[in-house]
ModelCIF file with pLDDT and N, C-alpha, C, O atoms, coordinates in Angstrom:
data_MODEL
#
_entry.id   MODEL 
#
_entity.id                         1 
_entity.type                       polymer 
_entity.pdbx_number_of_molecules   1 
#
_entity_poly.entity_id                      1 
_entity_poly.type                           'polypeptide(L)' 
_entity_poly.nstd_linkage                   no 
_entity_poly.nstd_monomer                   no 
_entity_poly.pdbx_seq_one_letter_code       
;(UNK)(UNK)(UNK)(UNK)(UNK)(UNK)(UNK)(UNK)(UNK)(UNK)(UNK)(UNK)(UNK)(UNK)(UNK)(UNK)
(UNK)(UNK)(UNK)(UNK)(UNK)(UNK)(UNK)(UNK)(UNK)(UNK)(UNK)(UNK)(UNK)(UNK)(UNK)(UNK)
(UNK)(UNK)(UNK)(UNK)(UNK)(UNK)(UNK)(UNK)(UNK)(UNK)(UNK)(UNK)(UNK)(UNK)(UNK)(UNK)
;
_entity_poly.pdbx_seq_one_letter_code_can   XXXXXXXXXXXXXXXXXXXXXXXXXXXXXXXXXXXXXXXXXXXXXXXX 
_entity_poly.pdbx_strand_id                 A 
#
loop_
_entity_poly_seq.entity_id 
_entity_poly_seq.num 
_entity_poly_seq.mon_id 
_entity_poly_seq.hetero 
1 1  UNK n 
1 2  UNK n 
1 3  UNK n 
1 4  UNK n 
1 5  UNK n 
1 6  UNK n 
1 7  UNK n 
1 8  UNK n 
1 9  UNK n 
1 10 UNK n 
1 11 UNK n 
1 12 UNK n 
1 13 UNK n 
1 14 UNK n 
1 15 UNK n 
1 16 UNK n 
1 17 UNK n 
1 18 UNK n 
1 19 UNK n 
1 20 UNK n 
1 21 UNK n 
1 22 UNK n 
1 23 UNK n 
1 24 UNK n 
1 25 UNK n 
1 26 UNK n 
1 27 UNK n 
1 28 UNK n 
1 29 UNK n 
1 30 UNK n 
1 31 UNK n 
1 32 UNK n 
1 33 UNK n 
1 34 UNK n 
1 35 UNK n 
1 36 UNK n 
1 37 UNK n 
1 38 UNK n 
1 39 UNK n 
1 40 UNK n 
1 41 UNK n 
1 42 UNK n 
1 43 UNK n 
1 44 UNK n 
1 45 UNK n 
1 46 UNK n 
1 47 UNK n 
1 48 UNK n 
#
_struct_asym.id          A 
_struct_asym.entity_id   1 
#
loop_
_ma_qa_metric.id 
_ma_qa_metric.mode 
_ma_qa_metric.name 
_ma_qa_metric.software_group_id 
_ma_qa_metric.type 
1 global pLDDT . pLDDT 
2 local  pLDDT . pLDDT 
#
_ma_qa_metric_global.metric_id      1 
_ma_qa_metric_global.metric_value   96.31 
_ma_qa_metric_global.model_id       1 
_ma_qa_metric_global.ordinal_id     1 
#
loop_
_ma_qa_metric_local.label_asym_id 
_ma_qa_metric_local.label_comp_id 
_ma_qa_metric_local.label_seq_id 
_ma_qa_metric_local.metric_id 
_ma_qa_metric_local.metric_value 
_ma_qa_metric_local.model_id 
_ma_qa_metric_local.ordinal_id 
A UNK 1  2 97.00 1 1  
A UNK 2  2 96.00 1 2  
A UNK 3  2 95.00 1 3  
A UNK 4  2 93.00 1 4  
A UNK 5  2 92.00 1 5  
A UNK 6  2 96.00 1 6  
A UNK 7  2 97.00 1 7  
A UNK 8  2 98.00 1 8  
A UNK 9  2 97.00 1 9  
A UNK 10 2 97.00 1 10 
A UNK 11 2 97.00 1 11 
A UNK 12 2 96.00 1 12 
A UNK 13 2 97.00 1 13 
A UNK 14 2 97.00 1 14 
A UNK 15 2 97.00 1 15 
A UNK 16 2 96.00 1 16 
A UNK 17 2 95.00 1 17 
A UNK 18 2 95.00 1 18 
A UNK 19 2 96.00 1 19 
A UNK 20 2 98.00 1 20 
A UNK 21 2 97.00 1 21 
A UNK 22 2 98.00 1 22 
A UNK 23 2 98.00 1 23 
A UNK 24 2 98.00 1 24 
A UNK 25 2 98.00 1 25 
A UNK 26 2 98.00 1 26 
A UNK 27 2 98.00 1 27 
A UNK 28 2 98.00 1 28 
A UNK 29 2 98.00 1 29 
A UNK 30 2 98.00 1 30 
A UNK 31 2 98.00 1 31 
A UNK 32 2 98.00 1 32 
A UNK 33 2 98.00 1 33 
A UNK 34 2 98.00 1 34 
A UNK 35 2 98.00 1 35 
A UNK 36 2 97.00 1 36 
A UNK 37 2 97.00 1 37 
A UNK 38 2 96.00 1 38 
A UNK 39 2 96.00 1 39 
A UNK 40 2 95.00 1 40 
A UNK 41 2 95.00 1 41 
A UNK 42 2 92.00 1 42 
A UNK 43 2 93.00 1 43 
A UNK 44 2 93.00 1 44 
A UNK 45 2 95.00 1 45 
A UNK 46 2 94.00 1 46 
A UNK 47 2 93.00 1 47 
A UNK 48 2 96.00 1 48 
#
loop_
_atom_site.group_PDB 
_atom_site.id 
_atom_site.type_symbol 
_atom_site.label_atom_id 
_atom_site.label_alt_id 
_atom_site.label_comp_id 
_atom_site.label_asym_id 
_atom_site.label_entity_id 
_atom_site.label_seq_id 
_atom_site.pdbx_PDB_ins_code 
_atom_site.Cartn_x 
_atom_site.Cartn_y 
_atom_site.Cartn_z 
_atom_site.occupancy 
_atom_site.B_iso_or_equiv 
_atom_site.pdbx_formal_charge 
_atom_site.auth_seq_id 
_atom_site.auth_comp_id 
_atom_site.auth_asym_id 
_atom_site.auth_atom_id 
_atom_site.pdbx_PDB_model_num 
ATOM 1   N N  . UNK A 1 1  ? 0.821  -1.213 0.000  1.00 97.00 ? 1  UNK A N  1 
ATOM 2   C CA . UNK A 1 1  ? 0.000  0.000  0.000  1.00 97.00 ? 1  UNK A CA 1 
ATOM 3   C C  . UNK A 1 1  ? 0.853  1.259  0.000  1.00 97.00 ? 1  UNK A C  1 
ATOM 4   O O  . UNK A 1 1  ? 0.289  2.213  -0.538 1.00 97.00 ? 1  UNK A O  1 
ATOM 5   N N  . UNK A 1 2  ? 1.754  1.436  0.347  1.00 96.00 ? 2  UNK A N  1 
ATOM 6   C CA . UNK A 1 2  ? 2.846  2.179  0.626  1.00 96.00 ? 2  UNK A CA 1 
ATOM 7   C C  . UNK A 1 2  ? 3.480  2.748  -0.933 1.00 96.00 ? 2  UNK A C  1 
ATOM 8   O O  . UNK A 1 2  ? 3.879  1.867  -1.695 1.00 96.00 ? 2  UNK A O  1 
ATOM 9   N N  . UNK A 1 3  ? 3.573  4.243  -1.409 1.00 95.00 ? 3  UNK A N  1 
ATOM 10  C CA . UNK A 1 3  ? 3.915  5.149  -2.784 1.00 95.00 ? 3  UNK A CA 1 
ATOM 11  C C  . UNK A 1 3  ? 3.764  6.637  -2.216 1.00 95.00 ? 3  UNK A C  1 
ATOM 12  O O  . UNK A 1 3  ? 3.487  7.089  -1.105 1.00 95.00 ? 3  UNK A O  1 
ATOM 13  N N  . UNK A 1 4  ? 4.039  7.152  -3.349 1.00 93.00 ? 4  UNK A N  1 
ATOM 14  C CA . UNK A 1 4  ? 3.366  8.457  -3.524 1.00 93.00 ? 4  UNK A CA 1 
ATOM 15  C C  . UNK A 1 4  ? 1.613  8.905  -2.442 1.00 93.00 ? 4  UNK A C  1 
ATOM 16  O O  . UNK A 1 4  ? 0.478  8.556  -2.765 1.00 93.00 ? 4  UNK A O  1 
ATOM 17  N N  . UNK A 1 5  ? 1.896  9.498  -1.551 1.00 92.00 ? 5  UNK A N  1 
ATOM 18  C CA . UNK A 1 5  ? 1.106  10.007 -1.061 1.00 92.00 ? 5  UNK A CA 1 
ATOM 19  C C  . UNK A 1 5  ? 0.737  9.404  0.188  1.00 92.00 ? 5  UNK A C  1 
ATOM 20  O O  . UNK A 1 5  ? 0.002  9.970  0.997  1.00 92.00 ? 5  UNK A O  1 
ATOM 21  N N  . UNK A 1 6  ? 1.166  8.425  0.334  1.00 96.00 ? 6  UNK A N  1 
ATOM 22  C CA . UNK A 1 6  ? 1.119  7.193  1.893  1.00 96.00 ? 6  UNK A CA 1 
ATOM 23  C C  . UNK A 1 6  ? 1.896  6.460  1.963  1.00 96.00 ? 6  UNK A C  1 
ATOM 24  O O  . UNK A 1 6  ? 1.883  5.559  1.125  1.00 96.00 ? 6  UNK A O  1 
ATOM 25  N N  . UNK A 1 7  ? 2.946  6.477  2.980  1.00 97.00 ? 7  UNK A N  1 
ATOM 26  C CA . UNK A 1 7  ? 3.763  5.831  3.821  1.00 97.00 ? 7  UNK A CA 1 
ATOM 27  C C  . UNK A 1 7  ? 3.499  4.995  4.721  1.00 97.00 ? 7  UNK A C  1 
ATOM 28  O O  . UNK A 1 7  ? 2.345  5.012  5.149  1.00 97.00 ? 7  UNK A O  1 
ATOM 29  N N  . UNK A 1 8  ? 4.456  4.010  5.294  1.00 98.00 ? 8  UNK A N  1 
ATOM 30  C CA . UNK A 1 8  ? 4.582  3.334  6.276  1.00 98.00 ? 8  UNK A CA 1 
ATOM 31  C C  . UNK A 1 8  ? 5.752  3.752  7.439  1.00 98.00 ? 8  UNK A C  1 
ATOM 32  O O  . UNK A 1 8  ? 6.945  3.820  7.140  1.00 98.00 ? 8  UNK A O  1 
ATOM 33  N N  . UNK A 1 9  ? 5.313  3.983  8.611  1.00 97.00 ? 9  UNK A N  1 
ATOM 34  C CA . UNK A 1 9  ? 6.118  4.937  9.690  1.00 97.00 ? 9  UNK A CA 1 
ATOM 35  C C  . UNK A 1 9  ? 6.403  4.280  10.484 1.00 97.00 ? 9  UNK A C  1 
ATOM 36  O O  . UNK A 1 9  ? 5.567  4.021  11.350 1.00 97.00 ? 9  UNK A O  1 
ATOM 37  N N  . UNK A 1 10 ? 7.775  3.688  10.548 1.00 97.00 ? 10 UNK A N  1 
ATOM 38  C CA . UNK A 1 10 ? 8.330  3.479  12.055 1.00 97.00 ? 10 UNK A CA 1 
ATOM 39  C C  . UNK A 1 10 ? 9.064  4.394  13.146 1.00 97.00 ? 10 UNK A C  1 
ATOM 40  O O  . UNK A 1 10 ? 9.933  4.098  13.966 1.00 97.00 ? 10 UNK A O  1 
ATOM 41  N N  . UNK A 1 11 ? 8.759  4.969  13.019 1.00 97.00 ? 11 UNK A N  1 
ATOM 42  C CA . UNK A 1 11 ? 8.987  5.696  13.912 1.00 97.00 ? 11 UNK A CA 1 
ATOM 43  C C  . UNK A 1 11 ? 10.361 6.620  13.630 1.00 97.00 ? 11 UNK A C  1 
ATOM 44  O O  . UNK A 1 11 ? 11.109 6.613  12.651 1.00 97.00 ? 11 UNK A O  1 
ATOM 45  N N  . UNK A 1 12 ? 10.404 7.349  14.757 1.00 96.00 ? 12 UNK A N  1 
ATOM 46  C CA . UNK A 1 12 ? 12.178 8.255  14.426 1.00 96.00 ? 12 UNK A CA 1 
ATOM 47  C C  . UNK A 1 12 ? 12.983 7.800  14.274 1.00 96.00 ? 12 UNK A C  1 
ATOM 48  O O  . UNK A 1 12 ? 12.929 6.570  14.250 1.00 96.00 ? 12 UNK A O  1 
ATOM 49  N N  . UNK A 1 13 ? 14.149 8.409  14.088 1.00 97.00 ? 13 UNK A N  1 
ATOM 50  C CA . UNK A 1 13 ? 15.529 7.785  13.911 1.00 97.00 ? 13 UNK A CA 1 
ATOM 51  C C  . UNK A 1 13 ? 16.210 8.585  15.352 1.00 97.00 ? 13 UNK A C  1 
ATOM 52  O O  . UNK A 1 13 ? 16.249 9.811  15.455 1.00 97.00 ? 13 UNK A O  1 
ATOM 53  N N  . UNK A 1 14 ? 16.636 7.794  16.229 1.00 97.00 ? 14 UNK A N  1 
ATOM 54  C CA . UNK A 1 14 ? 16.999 7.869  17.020 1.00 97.00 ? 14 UNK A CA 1 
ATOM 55  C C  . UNK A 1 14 ? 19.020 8.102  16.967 1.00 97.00 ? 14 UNK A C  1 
ATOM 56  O O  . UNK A 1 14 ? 19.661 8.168  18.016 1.00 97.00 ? 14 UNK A O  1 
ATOM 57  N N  . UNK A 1 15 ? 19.546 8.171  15.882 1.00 97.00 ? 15 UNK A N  1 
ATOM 58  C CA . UNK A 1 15 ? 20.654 8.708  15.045 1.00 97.00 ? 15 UNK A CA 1 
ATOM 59  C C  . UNK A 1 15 ? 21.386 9.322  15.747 1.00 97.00 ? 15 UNK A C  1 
ATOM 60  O O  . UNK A 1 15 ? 20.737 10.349 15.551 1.00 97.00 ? 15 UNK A O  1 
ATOM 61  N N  . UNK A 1 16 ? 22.398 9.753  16.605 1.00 96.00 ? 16 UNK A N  1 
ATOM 62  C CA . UNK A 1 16 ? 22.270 11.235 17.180 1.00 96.00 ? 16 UNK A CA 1 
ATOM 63  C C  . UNK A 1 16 ? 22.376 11.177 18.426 1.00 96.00 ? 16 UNK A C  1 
ATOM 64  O O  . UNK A 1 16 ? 23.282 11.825 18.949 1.00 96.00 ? 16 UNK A O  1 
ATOM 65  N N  . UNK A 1 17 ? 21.515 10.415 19.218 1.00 95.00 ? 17 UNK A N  1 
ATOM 66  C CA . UNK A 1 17 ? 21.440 10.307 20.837 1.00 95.00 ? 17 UNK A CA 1 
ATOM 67  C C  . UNK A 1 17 ? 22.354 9.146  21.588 1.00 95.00 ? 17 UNK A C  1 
ATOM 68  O O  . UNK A 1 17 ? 23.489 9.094  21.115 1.00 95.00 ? 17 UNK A O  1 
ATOM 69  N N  . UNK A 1 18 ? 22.154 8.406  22.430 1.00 95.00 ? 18 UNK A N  1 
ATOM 70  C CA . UNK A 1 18 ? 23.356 7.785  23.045 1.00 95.00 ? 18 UNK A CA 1 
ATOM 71  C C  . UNK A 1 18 ? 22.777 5.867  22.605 1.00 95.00 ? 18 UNK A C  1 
ATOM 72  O O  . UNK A 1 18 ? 23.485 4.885  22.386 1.00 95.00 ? 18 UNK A O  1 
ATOM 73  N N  . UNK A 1 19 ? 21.428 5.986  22.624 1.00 96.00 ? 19 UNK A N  1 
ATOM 74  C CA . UNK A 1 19 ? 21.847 4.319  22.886 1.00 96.00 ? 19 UNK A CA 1 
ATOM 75  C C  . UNK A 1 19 ? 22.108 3.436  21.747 1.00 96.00 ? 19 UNK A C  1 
ATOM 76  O O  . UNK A 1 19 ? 21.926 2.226  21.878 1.00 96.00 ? 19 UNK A O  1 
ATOM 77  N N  . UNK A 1 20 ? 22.517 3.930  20.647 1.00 98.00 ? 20 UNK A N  1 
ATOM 78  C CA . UNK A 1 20 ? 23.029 2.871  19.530 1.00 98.00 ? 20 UNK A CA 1 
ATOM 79  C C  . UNK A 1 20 ? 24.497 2.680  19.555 1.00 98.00 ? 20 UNK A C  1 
ATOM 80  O O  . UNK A 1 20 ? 24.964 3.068  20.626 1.00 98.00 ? 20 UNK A O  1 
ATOM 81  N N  . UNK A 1 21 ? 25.204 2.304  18.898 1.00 97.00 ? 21 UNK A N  1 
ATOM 82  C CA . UNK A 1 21 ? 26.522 2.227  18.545 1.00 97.00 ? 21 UNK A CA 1 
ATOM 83  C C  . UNK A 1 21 ? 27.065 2.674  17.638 1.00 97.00 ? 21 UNK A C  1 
ATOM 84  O O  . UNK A 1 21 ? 26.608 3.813  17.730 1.00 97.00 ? 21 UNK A O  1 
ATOM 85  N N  . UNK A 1 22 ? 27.739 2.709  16.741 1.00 98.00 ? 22 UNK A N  1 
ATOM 86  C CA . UNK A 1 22 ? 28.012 3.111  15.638 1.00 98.00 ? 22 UNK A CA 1 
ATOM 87  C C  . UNK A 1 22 ? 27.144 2.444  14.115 1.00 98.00 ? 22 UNK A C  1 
ATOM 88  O O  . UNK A 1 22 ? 26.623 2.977  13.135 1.00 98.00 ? 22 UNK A O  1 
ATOM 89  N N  . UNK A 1 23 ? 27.332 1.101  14.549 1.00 98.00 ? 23 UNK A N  1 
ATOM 90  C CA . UNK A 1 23 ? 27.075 0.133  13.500 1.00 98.00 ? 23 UNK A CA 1 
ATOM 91  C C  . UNK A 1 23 ? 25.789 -0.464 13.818 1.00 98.00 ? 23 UNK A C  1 
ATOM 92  O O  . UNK A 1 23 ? 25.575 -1.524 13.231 1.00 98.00 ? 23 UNK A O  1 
ATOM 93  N N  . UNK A 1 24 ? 24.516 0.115  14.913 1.00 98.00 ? 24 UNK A N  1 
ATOM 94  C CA . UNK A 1 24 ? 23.242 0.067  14.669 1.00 98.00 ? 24 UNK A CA 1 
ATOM 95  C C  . UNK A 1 24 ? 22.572 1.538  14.146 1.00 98.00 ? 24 UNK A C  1 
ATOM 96  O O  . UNK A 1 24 ? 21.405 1.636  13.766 1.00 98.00 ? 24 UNK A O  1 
ATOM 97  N N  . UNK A 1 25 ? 23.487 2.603  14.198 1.00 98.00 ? 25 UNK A N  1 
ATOM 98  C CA . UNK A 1 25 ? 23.062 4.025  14.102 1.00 98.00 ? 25 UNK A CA 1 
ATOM 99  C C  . UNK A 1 25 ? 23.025 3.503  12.108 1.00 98.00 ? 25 UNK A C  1 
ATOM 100 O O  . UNK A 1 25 ? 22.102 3.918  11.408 1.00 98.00 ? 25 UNK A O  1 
ATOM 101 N N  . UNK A 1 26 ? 23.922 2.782  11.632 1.00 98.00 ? 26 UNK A N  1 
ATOM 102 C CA . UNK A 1 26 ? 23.887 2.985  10.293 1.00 98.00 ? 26 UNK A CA 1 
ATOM 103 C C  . UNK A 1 26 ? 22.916 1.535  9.836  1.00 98.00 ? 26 UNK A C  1 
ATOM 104 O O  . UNK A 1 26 ? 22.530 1.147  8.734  1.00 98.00 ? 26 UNK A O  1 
ATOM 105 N N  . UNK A 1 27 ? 22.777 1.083  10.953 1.00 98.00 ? 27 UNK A N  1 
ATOM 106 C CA . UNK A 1 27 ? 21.579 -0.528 10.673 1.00 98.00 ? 27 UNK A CA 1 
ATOM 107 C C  . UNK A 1 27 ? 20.274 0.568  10.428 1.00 98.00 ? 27 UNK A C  1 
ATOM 108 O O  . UNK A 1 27 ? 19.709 0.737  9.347  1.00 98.00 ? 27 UNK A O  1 
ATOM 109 N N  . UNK A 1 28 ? 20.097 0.944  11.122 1.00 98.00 ? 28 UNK A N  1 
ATOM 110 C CA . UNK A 1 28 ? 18.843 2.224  11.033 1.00 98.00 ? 28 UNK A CA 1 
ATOM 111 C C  . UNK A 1 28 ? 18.816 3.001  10.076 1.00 98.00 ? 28 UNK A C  1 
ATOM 112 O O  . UNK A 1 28 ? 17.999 2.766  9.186  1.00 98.00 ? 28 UNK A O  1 
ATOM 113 N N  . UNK A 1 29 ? 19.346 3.699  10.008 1.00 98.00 ? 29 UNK A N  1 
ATOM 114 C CA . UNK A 1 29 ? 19.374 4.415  8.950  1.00 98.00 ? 29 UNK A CA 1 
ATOM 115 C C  . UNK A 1 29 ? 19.451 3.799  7.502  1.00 98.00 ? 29 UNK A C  1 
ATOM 116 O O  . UNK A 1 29 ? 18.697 4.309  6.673  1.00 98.00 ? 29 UNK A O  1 
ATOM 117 N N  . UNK A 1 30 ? 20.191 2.861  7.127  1.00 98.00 ? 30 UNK A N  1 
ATOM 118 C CA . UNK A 1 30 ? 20.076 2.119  6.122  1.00 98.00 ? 30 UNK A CA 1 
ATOM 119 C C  . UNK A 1 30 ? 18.867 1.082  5.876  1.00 98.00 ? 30 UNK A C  1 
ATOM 120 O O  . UNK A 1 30 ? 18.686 0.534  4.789  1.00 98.00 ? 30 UNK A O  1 
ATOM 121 N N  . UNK A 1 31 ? 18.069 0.878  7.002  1.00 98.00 ? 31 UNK A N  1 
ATOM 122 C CA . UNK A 1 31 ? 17.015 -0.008 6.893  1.00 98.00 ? 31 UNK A CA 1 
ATOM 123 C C  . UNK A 1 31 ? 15.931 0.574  6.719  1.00 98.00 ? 31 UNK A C  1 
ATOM 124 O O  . UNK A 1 31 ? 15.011 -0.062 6.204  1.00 98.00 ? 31 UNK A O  1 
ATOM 125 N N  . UNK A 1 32 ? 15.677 2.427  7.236  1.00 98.00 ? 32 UNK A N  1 
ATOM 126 C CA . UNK A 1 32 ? 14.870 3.482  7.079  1.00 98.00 ? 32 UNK A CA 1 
ATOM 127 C C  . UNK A 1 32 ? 14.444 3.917  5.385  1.00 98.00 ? 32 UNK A C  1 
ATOM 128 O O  . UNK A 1 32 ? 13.388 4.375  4.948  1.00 98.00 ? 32 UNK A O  1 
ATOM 129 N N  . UNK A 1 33 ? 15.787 3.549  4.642  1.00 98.00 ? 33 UNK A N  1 
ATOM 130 C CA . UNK A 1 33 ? 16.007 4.608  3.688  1.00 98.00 ? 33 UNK A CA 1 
ATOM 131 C C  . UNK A 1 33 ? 15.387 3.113  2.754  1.00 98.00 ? 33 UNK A C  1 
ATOM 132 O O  . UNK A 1 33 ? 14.608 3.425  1.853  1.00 98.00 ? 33 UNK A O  1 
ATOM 133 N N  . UNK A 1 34 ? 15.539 2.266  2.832  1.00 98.00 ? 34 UNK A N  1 
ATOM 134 C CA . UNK A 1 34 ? 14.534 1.142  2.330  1.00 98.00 ? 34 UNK A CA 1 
ATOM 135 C C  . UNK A 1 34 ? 13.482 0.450  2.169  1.00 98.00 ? 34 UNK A C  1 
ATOM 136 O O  . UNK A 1 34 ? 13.005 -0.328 1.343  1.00 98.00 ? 34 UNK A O  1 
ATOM 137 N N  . UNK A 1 35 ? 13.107 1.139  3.631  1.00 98.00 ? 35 UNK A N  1 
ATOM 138 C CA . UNK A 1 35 ? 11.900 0.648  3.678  1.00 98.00 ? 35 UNK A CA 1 
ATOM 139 C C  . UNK A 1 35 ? 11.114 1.933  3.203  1.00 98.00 ? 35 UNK A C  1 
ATOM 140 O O  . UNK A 1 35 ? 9.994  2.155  3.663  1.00 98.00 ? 35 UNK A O  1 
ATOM 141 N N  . UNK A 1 36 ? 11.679 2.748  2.315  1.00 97.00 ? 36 UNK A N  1 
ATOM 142 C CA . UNK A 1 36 ? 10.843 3.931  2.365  1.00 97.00 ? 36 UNK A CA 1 
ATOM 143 C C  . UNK A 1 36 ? 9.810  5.091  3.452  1.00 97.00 ? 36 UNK A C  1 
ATOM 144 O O  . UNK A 1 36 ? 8.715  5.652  3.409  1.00 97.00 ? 36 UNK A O  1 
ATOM 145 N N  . UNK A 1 37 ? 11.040 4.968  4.406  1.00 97.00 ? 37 UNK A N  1 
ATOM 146 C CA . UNK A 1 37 ? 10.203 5.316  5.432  1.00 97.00 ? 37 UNK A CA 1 
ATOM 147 C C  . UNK A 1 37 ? 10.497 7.048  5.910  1.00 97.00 ? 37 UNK A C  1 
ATOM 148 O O  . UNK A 1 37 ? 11.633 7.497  6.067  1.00 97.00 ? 37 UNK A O  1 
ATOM 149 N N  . UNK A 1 38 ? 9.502  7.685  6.050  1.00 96.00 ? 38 UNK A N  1 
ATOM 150 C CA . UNK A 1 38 ? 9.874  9.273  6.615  1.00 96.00 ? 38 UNK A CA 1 
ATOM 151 C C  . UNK A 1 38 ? 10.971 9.202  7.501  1.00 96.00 ? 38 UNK A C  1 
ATOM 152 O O  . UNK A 1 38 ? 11.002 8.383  8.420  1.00 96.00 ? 38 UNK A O  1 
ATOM 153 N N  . UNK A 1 39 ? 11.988 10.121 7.249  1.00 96.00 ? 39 UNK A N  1 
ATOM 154 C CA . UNK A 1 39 ? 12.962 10.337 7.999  1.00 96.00 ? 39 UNK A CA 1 
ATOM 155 C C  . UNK A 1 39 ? 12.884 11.630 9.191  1.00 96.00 ? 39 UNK A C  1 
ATOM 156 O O  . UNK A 1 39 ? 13.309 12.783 9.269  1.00 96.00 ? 39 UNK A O  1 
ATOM 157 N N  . UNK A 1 40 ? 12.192 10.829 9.923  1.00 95.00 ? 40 UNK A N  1 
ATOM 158 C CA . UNK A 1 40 ? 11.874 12.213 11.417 1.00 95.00 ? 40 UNK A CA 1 
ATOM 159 C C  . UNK A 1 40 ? 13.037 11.817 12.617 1.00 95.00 ? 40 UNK A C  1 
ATOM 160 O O  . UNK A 1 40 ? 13.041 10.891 13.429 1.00 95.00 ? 40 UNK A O  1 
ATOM 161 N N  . UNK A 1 41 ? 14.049 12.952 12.367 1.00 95.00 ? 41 UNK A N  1 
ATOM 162 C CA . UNK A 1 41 ? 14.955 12.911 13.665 1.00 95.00 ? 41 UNK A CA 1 
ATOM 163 C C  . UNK A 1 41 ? 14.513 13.370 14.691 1.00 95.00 ? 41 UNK A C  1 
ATOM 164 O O  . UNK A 1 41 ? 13.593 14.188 14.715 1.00 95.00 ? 41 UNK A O  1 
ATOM 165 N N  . UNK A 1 42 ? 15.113 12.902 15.727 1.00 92.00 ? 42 UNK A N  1 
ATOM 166 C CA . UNK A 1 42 ? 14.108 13.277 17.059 1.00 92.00 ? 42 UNK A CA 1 
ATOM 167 C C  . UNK A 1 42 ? 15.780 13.653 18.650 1.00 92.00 ? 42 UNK A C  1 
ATOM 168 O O  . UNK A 1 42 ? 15.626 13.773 19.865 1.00 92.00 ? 42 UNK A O  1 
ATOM 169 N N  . UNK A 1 43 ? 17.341 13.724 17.679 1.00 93.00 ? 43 UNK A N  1 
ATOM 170 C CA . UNK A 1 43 ? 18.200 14.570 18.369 1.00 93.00 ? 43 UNK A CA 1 
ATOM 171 C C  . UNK A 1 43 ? 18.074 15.972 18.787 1.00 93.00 ? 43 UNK A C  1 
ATOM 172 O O  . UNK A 1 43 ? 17.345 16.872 18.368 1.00 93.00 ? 43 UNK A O  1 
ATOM 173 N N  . UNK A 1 44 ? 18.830 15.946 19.579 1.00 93.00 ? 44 UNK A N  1 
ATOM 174 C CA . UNK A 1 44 ? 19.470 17.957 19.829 1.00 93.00 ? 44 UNK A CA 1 
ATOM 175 C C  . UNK A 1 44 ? 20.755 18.420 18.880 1.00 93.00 ? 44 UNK A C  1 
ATOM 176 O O  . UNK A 1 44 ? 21.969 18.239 18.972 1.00 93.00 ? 44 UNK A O  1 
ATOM 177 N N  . UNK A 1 45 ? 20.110 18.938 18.158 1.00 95.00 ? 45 UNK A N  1 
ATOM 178 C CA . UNK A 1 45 ? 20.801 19.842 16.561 1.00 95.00 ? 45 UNK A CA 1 
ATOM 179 C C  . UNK A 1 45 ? 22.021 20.494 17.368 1.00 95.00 ? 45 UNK A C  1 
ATOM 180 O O  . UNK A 1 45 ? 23.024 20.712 16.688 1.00 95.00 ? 45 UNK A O  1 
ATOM 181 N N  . UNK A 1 46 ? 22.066 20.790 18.541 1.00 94.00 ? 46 UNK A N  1 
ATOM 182 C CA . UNK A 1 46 ? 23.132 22.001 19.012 1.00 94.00 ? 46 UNK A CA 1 
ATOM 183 C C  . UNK A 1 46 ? 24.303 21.259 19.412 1.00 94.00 ? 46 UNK A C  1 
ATOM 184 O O  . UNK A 1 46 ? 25.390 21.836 19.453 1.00 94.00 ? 46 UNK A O  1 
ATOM 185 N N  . UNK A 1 47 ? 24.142 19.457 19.852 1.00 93.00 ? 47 UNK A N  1 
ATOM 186 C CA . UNK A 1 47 ? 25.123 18.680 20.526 1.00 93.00 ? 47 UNK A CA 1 
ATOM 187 C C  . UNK A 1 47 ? 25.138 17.953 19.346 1.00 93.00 ? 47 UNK A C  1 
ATOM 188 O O  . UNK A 1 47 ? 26.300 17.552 19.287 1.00 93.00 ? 47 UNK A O  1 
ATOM 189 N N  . UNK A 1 48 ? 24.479 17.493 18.255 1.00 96.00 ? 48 UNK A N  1 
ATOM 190 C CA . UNK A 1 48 ? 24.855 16.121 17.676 1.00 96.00 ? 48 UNK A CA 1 
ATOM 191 C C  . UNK A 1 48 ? 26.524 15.662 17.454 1.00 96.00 ? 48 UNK A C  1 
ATOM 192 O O  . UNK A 1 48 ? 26.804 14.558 16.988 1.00 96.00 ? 48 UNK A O  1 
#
């Protein structure tokens, strides 16, 4: 169901903040950008 005009949302990308590692920060992000999913960060822009 998922194109142009409707998505499927898992939620934020948590990218940025403390509890991933290096190599789940890019499991995420690379699994985000595939599944076609909105990219809503949810860090502090002033510390990242």
């Amino acid at each position: 169901v998922a194109g142009p005009g409707g998505w499927n949302d898992p939620d934020m990308l948590v990218i940025g903040n403390f509890g991933l590692s290096r190599d789940q920060q890019i499991t995420q992000m690379a699994l985000w950008a595939i599944m076609a999913a909105p990219l809503l960060m949810s860090n502090d822009l002033r510390n990242i």
